[in-house]
Protein backbone atom coordinates (compact mmCIF):
# COMPACT_ATOMS: atom_id res chain seq x y z
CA UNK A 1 386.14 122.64 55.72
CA UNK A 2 384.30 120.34 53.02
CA UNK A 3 384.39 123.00 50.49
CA UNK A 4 387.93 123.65 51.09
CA UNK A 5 389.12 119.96 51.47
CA UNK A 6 387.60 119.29 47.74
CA UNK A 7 389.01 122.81 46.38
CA UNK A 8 392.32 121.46 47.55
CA UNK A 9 392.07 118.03 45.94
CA UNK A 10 390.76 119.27 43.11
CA UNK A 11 394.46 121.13 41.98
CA UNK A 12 396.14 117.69 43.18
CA UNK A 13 394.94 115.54 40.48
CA UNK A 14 396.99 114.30 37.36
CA UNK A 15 395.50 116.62 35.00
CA UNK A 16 395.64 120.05 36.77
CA UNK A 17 399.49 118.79 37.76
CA UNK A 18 400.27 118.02 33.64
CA UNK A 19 398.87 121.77 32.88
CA UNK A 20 400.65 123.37 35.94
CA UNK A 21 403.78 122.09 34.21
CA UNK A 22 403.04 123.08 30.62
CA UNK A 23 402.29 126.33 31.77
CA UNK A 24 405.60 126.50 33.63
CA UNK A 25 406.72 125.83 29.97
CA UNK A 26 405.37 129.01 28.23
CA UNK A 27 406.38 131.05 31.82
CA UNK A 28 409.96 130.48 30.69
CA UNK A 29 409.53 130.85 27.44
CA UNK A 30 407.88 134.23 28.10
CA UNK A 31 411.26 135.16 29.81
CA UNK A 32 413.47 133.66 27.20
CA UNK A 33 415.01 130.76 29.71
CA UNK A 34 414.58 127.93 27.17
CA UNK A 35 416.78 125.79 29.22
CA UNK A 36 414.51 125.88 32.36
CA UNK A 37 411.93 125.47 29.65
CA UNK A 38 413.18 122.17 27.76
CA UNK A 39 413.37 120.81 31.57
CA UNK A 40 409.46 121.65 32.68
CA UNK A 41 408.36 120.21 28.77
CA UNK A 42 410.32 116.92 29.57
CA UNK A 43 408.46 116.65 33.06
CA UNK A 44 405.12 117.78 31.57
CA UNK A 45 405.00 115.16 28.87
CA UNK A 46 406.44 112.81 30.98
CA UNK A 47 403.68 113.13 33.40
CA UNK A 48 401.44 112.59 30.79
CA UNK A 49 402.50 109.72 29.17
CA UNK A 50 403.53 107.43 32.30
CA UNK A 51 400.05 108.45 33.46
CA UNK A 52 398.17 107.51 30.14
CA UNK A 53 400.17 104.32 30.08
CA UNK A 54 398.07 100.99 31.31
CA UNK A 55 400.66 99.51 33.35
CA UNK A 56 401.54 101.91 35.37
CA UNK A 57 397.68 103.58 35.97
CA UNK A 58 396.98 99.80 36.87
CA UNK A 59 399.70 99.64 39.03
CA UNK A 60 398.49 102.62 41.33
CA UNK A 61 394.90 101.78 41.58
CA UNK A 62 395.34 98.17 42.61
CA UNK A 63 396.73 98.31 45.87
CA UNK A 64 393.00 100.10 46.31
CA UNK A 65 391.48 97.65 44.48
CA UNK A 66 392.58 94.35 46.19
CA UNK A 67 392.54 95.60 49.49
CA UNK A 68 389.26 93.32 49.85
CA UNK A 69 387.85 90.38 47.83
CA UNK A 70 384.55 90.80 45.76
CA UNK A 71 381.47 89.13 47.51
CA UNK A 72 380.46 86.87 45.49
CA UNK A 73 377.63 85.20 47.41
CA UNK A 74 375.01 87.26 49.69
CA UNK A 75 375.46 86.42 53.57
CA UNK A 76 372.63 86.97 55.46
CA UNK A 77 371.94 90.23 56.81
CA UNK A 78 369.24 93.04 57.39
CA UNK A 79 370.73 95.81 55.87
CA UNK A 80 372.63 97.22 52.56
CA UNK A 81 374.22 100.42 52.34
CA UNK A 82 374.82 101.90 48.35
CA UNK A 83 377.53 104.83 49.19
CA UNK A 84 376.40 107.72 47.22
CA UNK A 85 378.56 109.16 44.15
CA UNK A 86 377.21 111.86 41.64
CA UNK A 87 373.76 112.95 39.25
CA UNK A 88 372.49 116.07 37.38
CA UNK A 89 368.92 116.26 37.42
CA UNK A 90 367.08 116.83 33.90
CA UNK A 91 363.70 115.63 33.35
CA UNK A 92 363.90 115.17 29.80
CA UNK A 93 366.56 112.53 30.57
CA UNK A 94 366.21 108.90 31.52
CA UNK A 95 366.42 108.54 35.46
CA UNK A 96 369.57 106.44 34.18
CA UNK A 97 371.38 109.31 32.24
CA UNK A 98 370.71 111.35 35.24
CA UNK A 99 372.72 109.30 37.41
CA UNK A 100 376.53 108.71 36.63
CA UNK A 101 377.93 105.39 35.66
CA UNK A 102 379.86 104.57 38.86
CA UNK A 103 376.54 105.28 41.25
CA UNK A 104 374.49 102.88 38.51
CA UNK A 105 377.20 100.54 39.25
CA UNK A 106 377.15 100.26 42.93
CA UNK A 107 373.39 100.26 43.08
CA UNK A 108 373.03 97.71 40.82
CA UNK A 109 375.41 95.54 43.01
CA UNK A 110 373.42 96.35 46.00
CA UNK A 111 370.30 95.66 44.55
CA UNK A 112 371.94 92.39 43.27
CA UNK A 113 372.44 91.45 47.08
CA UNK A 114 368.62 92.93 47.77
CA UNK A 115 366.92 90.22 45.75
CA UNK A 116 369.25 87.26 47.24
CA UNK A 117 367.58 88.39 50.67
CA UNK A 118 364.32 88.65 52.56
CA UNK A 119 363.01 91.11 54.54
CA UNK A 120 366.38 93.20 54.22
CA UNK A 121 366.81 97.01 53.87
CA UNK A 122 368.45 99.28 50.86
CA UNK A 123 370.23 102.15 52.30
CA UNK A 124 370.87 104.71 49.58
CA UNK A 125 373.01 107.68 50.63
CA UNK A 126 373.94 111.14 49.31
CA UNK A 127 372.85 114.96 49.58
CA UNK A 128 372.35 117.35 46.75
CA UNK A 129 375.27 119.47 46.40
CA UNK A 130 374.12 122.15 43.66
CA UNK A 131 371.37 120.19 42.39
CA UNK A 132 367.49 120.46 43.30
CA UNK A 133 367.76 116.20 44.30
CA UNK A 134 369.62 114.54 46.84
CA UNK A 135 372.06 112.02 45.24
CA UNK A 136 370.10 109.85 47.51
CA UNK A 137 366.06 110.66 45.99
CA UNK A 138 368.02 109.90 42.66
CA UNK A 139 368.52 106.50 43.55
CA UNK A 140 365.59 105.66 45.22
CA UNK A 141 363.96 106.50 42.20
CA UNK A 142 366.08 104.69 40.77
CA UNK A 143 365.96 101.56 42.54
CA UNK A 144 362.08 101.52 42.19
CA UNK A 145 362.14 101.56 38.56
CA UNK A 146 364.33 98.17 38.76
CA UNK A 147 362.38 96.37 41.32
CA UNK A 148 362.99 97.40 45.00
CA UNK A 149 359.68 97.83 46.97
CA UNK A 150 359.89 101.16 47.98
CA UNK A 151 359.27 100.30 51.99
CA UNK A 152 362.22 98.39 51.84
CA UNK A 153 364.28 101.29 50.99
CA UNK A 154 365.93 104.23 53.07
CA UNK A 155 367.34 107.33 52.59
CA UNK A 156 370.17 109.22 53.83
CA UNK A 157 370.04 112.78 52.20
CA UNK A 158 372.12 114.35 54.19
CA UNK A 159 375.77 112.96 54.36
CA UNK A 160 378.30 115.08 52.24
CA UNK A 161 381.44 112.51 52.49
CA UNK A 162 381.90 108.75 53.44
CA UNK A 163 382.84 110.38 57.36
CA UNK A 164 379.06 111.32 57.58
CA UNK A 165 377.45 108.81 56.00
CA UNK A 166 379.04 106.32 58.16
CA UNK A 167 377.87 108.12 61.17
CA UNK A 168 374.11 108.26 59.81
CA UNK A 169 374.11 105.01 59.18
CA UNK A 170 375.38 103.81 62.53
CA UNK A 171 372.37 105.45 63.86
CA UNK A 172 370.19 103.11 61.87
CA UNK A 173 372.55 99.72 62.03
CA UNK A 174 373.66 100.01 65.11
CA UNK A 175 375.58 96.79 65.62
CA UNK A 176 374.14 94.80 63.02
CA UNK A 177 375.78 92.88 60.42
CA UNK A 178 375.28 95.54 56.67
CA UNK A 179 376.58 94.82 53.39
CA UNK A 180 378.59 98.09 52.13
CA UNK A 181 378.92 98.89 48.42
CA UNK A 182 380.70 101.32 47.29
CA UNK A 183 383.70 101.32 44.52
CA UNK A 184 386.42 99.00 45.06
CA UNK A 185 389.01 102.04 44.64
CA UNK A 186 386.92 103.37 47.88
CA UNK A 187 386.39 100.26 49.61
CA UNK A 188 389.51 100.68 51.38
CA UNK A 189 389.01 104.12 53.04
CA UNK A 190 384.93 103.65 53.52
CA UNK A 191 385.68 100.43 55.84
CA UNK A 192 388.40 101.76 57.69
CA UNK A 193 386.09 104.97 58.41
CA UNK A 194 383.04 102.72 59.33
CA UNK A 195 384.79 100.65 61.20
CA UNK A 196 385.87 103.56 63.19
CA UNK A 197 382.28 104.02 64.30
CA UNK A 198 381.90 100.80 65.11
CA UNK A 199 380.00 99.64 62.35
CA UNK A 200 380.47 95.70 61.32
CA UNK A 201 380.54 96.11 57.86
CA UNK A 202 381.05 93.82 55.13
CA UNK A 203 382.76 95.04 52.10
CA UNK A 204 381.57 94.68 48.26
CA UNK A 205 383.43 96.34 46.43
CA UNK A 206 382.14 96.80 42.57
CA UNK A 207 383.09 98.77 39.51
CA UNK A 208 387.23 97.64 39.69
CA UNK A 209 388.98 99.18 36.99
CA UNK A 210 392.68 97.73 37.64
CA UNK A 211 392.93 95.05 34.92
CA UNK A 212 394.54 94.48 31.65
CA UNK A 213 392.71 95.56 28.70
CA UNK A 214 394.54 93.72 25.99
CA UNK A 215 392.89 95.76 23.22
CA UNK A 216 395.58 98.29 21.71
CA UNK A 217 393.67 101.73 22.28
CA UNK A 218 393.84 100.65 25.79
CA UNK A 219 397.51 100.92 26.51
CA UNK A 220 397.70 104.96 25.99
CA UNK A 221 394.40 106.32 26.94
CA UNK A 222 392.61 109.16 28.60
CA UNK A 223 390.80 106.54 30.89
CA UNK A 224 394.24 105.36 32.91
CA UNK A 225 394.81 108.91 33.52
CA UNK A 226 391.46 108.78 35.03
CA UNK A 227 392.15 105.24 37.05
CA UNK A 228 395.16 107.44 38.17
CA UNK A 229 392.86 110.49 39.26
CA UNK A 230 390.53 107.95 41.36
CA UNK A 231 393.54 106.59 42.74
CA UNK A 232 395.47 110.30 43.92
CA UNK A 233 391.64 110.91 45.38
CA UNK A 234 391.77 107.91 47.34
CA UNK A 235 395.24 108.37 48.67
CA UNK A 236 395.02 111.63 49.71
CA UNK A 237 391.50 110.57 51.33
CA UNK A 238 393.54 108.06 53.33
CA UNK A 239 395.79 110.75 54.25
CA UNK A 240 393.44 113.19 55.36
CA UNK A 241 391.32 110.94 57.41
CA UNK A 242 394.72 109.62 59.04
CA UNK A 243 395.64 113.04 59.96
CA UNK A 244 392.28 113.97 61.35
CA UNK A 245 392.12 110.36 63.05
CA UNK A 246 389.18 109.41 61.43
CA UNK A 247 390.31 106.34 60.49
């Protein structure tokens, strides 16, 4: 079910749905039906350019986004849960090339809340996928090399989605106060399945990409159709866990 829930998603994203229509393009124009043709080319670069336009890529990932406020100061708790994202291992790489930019990001917001506390727990989370690491060894390693003691830290190697690690971690938290961090395009989802399992979570949200860049390469650019991909993710995430009544 895992493999086949991200196979699925995968062909539902903004990109795959552009080429699906340009192909439908030179289908028709195989067969000589230019007029069904002209109509597939005007949806096709529509799609792409609505998509690629700031505005509107803003205007789909905020709902996400907003759905809770940044924490700004550290309440006091015992425990701190990084969700996991995605690495490739390679050795002659920095542990920090290893590790993509949106896991970086959310551990370096939980270790930001680490250092404002004492005697408190890091929680990194994630299993290994195809790689030879767990997403979660990566950053342990990671968070030793920028400070964490590495007693204070533990690992959860084996959740595959937010559904699992929110039941490992109620195993450890039981029904104490933890900090989650995970991106605020997730946020939404991730507390609505933790709180499902009774967890008493409180949200930090990092890495929000729904803002105006008033620089001009910004206002057609391969990165809103990405804010628009993390978005369509989310959504359908929302939509599967509703279905399944996970959330």
């Amino acid at each position: 079910m895992f493999t086949l829930k991200k196979f699925i998603s995968a062909f539902l994203l903004p990109i795959p749905i552009g080429i699906f229509l340009l192909f439908m393009v030179f289908i028709y124009l195989m067969f000589n039906s230019y007029k069904k043709a002209k109509i597939f080319l005007f949806l096709g670069l529509s799609w792409f350019v609505l998509l690629s336009f700031q505005p509107i890529s803003n205007a789909i990932l905020a709902p996400l986004e907003n759905s809770h406020k940044a924490l700004i100061e550290t309440p006091k708790v015992n425990y701190i849960l990084v969700l996991g994202s995605g690495h490739k291992s390679d050795e002659n790489l920095s542990i920090t090339s290893q590790i993509k930019m949106v896991a970086i990001n959310r551990l370096v917001e939980g270790i930001r809340h680490y250092k404002n506390l004492e005697n408190a727990k890091l929680i990194v989370s994630g299993f290994s996928f195809s790689d030879k690491n767990s997403h979660a060894f990566m950053q342990e390693k990671l968070a030793i090399s920028l400070g964490v003691n590495p007693n204070d830290i533990i690992r959860l190697d084996s959740p595959r989605d937010t559904k699992e690690e929110a039941i490992e971690a109620k195993k450890i938290v039981g029904n104490n106060e933890l900090i989650l961090v995970t991106s605020a395009s997730h946020m939404k989802r991730s507390v609505l399945l933790f709180e499902k399992e009774g967890l008493n979570v409180i949200a930090s949200p990092t890495n929000h990409l729904a803002y105006k860049d008033d620089s001009y390469s910004a206002y057609f650019s391969a990165k809103n159709i990405r804010k628009v991909e993390m978005a369509i993710h989310e959504y359908l995430g929302l939509l599967y866990s509703f279905l399944r009544k996970e959330i």
